[in-house]
N, C-alpha and C. Protein backbone atom coordinates (compact mmCIF):
# COMPACT_ATOMS: atom_id res chain seq x y z
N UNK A 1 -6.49 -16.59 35.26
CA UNK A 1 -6.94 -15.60 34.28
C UNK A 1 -6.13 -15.75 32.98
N UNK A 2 -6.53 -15.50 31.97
CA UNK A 2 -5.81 -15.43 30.10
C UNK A 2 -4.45 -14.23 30.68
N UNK A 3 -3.90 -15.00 30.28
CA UNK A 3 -2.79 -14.72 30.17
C UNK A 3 -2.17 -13.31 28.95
N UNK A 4 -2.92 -13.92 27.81
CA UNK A 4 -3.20 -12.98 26.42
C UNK A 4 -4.10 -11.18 27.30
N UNK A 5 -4.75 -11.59 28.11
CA UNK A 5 -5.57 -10.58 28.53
C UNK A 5 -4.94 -9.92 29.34
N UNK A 6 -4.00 -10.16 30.34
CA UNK A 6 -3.42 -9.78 30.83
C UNK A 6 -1.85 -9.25 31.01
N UNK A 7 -1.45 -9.18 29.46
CA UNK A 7 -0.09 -8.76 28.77
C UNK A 7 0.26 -7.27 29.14
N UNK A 8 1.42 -6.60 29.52
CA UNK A 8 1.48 -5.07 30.15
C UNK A 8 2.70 -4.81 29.20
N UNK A 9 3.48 -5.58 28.34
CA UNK A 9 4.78 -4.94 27.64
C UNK A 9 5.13 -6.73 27.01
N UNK A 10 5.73 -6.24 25.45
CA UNK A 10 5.91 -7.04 25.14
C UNK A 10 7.46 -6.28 24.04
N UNK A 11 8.38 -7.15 23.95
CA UNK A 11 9.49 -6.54 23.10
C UNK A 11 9.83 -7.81 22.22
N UNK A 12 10.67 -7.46 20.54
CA UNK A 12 10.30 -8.28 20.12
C UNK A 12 11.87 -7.82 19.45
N UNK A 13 12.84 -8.17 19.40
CA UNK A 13 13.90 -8.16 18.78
C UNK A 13 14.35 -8.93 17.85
N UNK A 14 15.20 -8.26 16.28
CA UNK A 14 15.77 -9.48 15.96
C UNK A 14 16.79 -8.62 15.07
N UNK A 15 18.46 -9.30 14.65
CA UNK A 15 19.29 -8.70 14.07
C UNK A 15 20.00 -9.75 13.23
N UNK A 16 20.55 -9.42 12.52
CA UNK A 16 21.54 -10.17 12.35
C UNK A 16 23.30 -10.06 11.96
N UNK A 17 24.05 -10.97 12.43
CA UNK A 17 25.22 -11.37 12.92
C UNK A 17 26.35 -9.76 12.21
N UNK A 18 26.14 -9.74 11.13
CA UNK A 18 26.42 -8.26 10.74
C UNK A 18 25.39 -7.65 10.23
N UNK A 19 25.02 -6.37 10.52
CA UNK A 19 24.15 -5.72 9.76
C UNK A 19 23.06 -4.63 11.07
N UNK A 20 21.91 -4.62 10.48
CA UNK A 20 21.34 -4.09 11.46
C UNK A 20 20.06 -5.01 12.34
N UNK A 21 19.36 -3.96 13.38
CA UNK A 21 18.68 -4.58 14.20
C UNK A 21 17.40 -4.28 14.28
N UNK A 22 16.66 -4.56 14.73
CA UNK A 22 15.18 -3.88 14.51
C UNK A 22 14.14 -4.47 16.11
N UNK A 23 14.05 -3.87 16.61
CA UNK A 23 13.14 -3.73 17.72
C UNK A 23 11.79 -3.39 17.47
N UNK A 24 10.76 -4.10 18.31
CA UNK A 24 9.89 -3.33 18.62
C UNK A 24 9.04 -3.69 20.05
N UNK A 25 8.49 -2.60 20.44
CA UNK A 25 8.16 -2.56 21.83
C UNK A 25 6.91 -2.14 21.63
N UNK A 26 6.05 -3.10 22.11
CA UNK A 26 4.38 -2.73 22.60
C UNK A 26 4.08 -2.58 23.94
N UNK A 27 3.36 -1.30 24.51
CA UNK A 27 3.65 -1.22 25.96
C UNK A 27 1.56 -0.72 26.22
N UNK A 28 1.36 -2.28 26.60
CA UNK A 28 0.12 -2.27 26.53
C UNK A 28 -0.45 -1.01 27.71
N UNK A 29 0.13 -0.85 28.70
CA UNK A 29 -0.63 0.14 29.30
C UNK A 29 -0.14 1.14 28.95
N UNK A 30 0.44 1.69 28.30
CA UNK A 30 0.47 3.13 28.31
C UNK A 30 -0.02 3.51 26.57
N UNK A 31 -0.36 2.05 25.55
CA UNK A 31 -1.04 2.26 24.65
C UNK A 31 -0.33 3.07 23.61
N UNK A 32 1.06 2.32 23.22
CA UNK A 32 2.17 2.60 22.30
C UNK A 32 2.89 1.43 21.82
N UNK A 33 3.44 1.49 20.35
CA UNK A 33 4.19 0.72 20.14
C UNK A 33 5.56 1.44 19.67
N UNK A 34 6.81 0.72 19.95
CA UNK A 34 7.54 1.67 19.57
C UNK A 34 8.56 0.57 18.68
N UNK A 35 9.02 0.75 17.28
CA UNK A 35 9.75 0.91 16.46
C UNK A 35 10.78 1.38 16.43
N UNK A 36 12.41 0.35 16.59
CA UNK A 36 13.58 1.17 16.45
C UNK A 36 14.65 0.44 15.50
N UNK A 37 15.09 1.06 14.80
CA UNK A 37 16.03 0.90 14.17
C UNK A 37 17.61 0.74 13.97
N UNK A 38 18.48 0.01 14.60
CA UNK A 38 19.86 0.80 14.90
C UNK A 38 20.96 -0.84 14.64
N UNK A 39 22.20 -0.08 14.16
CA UNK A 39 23.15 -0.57 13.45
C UNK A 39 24.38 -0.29 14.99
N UNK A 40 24.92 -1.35 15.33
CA UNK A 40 26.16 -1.27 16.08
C UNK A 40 26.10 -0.64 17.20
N UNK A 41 24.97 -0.71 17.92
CA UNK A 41 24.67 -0.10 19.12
C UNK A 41 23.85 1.59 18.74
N UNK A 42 24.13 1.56 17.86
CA UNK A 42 23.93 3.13 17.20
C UNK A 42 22.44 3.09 16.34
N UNK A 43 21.21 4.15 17.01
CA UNK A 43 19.64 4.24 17.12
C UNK A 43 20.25 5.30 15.50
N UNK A 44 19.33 3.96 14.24
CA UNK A 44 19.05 4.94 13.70
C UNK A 44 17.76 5.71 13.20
N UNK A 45 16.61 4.88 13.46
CA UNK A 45 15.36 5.88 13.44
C UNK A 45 14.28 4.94 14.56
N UNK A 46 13.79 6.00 15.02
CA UNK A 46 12.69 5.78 16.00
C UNK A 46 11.29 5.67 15.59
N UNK A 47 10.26 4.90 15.79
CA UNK A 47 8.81 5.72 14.92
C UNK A 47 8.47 5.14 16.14
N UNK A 48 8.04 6.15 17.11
CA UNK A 48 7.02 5.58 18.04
C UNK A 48 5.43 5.25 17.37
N UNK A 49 4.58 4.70 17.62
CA UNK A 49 2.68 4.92 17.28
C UNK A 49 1.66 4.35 18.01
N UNK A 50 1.22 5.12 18.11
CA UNK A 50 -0.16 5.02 19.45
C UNK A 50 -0.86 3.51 18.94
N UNK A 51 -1.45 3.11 20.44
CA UNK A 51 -2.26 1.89 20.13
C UNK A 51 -3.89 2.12 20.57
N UNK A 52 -4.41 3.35 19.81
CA UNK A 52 -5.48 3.78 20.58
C UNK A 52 -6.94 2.73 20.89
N UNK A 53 -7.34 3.41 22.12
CA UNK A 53 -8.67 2.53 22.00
C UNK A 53 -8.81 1.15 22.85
N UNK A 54 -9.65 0.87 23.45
CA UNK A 54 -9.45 -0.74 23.85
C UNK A 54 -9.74 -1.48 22.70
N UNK A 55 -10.52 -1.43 21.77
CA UNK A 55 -10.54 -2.24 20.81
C UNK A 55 -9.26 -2.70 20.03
N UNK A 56 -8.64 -1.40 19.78
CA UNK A 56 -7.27 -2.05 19.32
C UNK A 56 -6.40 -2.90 20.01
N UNK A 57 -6.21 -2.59 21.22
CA UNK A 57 -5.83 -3.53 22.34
C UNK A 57 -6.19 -5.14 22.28
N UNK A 58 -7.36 -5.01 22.64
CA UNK A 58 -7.99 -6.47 21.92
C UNK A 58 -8.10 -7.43 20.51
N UNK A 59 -7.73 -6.26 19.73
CA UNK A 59 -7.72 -6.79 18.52
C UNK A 59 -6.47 -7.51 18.32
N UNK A 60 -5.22 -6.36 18.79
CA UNK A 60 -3.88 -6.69 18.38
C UNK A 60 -3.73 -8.15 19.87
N UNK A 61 -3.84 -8.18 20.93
CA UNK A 61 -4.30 -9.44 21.54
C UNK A 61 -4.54 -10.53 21.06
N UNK A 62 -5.52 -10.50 20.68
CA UNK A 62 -6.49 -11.56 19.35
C UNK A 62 -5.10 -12.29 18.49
N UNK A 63 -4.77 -11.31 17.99
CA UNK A 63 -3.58 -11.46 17.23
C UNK A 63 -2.71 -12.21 17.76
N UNK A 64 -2.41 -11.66 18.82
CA UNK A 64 -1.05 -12.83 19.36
C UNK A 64 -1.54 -13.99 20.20
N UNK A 65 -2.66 -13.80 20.34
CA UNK A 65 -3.21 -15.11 20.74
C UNK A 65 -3.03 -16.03 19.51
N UNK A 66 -3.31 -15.95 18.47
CA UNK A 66 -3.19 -16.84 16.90
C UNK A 66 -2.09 -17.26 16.94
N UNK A 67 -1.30 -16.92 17.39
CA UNK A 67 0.48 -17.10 16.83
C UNK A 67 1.04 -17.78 18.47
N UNK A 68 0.06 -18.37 19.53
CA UNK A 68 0.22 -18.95 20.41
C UNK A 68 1.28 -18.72 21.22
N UNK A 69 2.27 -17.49 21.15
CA UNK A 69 3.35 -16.95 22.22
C UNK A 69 3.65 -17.02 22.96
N UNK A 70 2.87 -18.31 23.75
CA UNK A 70 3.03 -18.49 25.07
C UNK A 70 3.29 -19.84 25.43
N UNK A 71 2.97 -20.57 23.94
CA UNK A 71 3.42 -21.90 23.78
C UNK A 71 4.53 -22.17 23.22
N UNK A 72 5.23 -20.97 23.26
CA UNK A 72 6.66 -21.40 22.42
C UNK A 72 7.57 -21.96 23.16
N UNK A 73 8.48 -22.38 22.95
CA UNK A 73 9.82 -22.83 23.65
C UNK A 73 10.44 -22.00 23.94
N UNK A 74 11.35 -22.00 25.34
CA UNK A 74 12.30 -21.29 25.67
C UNK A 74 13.32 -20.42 23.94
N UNK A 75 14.23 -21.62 23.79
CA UNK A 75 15.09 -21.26 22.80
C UNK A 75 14.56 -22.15 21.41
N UNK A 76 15.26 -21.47 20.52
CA UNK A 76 15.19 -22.32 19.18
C UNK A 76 16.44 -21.69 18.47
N UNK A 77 17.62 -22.94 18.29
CA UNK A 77 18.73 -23.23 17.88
C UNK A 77 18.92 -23.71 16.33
N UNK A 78 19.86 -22.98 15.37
CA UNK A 78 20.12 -24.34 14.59
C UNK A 78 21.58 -24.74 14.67
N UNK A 79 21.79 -26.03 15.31
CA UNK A 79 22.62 -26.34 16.06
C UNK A 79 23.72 -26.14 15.29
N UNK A 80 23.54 -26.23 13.75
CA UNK A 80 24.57 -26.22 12.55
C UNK A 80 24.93 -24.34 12.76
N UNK A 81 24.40 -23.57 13.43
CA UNK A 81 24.43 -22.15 12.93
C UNK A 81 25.93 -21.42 14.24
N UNK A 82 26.48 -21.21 13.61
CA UNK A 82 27.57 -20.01 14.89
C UNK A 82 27.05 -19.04 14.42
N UNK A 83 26.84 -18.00 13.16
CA UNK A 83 26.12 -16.92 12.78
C UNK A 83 24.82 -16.82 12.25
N UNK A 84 24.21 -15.64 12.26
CA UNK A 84 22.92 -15.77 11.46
C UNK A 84 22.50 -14.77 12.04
N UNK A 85 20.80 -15.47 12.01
CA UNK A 85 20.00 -14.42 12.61
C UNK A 85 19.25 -14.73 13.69
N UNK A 86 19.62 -14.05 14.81
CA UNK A 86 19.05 -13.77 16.20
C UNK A 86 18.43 -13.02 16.74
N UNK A 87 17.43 -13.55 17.06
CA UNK A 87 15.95 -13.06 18.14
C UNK A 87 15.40 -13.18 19.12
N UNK A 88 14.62 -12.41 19.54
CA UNK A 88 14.58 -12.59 20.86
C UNK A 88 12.61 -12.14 21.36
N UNK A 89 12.12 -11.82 22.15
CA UNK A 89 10.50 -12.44 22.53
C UNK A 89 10.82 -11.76 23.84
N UNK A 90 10.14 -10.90 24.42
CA UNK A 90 10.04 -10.79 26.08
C UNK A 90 8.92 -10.29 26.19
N UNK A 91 8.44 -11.10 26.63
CA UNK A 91 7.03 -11.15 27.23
C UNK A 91 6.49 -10.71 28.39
N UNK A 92 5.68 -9.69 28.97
CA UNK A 92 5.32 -9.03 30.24
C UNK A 92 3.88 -9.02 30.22
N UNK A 93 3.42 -10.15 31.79
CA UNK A 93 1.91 -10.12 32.10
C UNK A 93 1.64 -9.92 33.44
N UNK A 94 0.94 -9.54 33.92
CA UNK A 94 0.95 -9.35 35.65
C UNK A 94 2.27 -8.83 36.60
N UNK A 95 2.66 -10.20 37.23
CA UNK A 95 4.15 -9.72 37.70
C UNK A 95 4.67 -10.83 36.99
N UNK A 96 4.74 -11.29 36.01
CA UNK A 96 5.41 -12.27 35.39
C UNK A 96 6.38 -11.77 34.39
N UNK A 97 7.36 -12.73 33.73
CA UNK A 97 7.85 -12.47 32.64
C UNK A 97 8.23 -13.69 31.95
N UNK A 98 8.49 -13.65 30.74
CA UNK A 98 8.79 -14.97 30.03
C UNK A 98 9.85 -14.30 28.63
N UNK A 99 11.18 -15.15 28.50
CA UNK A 99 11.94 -14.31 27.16
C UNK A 99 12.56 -15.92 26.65
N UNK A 100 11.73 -15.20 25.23
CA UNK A 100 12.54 -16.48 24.31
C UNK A 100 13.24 -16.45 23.18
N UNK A 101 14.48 -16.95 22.87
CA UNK A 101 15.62 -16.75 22.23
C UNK A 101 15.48 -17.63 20.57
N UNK A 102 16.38 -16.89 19.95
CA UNK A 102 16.26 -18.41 18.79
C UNK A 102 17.73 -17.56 17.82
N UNK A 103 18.20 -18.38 17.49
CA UNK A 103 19.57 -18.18 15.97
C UNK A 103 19.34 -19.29 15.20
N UNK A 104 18.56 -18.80 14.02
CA UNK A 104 18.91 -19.35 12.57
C UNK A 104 17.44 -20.57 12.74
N UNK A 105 16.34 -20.17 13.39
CA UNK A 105 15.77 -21.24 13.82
C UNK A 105 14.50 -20.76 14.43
N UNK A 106 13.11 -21.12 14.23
CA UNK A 106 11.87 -19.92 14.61
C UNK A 106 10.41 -21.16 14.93
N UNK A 107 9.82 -20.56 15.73
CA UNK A 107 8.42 -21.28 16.04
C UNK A 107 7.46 -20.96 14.82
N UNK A 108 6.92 -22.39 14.67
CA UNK A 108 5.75 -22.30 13.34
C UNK A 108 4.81 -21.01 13.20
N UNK A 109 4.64 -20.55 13.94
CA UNK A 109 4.28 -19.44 13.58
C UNK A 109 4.90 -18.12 13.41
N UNK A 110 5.86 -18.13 13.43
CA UNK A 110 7.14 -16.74 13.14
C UNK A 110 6.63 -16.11 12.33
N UNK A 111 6.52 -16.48 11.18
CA UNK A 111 6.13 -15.81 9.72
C UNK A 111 4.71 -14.85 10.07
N UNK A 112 3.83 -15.17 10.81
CA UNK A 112 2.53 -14.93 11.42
C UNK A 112 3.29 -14.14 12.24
N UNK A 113 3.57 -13.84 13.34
CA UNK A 113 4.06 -13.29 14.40
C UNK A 113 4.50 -11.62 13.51
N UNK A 114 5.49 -12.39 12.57
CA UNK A 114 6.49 -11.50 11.97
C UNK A 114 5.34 -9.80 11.24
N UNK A 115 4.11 -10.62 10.61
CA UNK A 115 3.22 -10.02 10.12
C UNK A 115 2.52 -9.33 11.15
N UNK A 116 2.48 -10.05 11.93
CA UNK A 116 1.20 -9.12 13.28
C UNK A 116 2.37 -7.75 13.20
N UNK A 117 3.52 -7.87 13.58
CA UNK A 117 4.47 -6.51 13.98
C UNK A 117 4.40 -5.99 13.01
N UNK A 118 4.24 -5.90 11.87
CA UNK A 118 4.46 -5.12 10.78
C UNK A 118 3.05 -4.56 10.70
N UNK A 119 2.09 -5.71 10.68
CA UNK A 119 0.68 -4.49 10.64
C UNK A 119 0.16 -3.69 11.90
N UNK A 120 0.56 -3.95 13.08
CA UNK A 120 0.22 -2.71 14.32
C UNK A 120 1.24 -2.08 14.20
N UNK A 121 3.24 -1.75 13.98
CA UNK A 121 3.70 -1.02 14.12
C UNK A 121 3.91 -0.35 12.84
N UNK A 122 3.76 -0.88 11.96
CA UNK A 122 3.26 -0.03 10.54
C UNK A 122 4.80 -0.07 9.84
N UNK A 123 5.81 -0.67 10.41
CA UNK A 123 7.04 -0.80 9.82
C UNK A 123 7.64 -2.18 10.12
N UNK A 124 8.35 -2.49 9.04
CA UNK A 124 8.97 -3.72 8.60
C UNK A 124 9.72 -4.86 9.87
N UNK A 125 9.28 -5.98 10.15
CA UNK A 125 9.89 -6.55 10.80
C UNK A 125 10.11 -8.05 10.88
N UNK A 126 11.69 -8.62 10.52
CA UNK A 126 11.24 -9.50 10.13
C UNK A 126 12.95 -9.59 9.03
N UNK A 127 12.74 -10.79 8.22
CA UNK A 127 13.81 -10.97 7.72
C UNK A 127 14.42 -9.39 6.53
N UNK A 128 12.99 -8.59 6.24
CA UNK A 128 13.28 -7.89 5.29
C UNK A 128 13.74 -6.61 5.95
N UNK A 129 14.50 -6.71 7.24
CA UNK A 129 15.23 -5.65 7.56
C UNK A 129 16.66 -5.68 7.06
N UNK A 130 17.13 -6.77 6.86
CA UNK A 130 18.68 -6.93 6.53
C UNK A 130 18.69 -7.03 5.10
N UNK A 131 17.89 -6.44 4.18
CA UNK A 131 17.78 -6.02 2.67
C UNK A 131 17.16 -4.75 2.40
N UNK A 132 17.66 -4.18 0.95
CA UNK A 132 16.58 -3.24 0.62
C UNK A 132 16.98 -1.65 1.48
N UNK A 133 15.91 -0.65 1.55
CA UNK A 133 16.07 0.47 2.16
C UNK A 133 16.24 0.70 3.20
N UNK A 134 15.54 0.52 3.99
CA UNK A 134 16.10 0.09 5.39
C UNK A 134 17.31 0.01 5.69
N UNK A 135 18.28 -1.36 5.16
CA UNK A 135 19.26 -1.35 5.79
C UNK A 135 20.65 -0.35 5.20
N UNK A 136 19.92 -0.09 3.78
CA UNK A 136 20.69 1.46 2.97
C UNK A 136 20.66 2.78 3.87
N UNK A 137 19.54 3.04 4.51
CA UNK A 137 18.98 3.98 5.71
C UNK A 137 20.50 4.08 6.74
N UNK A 138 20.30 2.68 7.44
CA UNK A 138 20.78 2.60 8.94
C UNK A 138 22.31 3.07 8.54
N UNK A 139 23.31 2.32 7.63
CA UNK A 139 24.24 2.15 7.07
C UNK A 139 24.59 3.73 7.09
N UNK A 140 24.23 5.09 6.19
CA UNK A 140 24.14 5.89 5.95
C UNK A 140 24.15 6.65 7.08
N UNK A 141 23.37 6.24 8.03
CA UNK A 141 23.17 7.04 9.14
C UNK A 141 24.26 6.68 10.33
N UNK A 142 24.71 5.64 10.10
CA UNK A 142 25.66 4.52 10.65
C UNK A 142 27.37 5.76 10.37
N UNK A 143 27.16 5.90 8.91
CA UNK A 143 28.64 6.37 7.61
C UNK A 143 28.69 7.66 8.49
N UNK A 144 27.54 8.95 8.63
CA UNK A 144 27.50 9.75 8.76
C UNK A 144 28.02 10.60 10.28
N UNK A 145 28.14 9.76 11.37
CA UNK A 145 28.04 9.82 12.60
C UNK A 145 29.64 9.41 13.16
């Protein structure tokens, strides 16, 4: 059976070496994606958002079928890198699982990937977390605590 069709949770991490982190979690059966934000172990904003509908289901599917997720490689290294930016892929279908790693180093379709998360979870994901408001946000909320 498709593999794409049969996806139940998918998490999609990425941070870098200082700064903040950005998660997100699609949890196909219960028809949510969840959005998190957090600096040093420390959650600084949550946006959960519904994935209503089977159509959306299928649609956002569709989607990661394009960006081939299942053909990626285990890891992706840049062998020159000790710091940077690190990510991570965990993949949940049936009783299966699949998690793939990468620092400083991304599958041809990343940039694609990067976009699918930003347009179903409706917030930023992707290199433009470690610039800009966002990471003025976490910092602040980071200062305050």
């Amino acid at each position: 059976m498709d593999q794409y069709r049969q996806l139940t949770r998918m998490m999609a991490t990425i941070r870098g070496s200082l700064g903040p982190g950005c998660t997100i979690v699609i949890d196909f059966a219960a028809g949510e994606i969840y959005w998190e934000l957090s600096e040093q172990g420390i959650v600084a904003e949550i946006s959960p958002r519904p994935l209503t509908g089977m159509e959306s289901k299928l649609a956002l599917v569709e989607d990661l079928r394009n960006c081939r997720i299942f053909n990626w490689h285990d890891h992706y290294v840049d062998l020159g890198a000790r710091e940077g930016t690190h990510w991570s892929l965990e993949i949940e279908w049936g009783d299966q699982r699949k998690r793939i790693t990468g620092l400083n180093a991304y599958p041809a379709e990343w940039k694609q990937f990067c976009g699918i998360l930003r347009k179903w979870s409706g917030r930023a994901f992707g290199f433009r977390i470690f610039s800009g408001q966002i990471y003025r946000t976490v910092l602040y909320h980071y200062r305050r605590h």
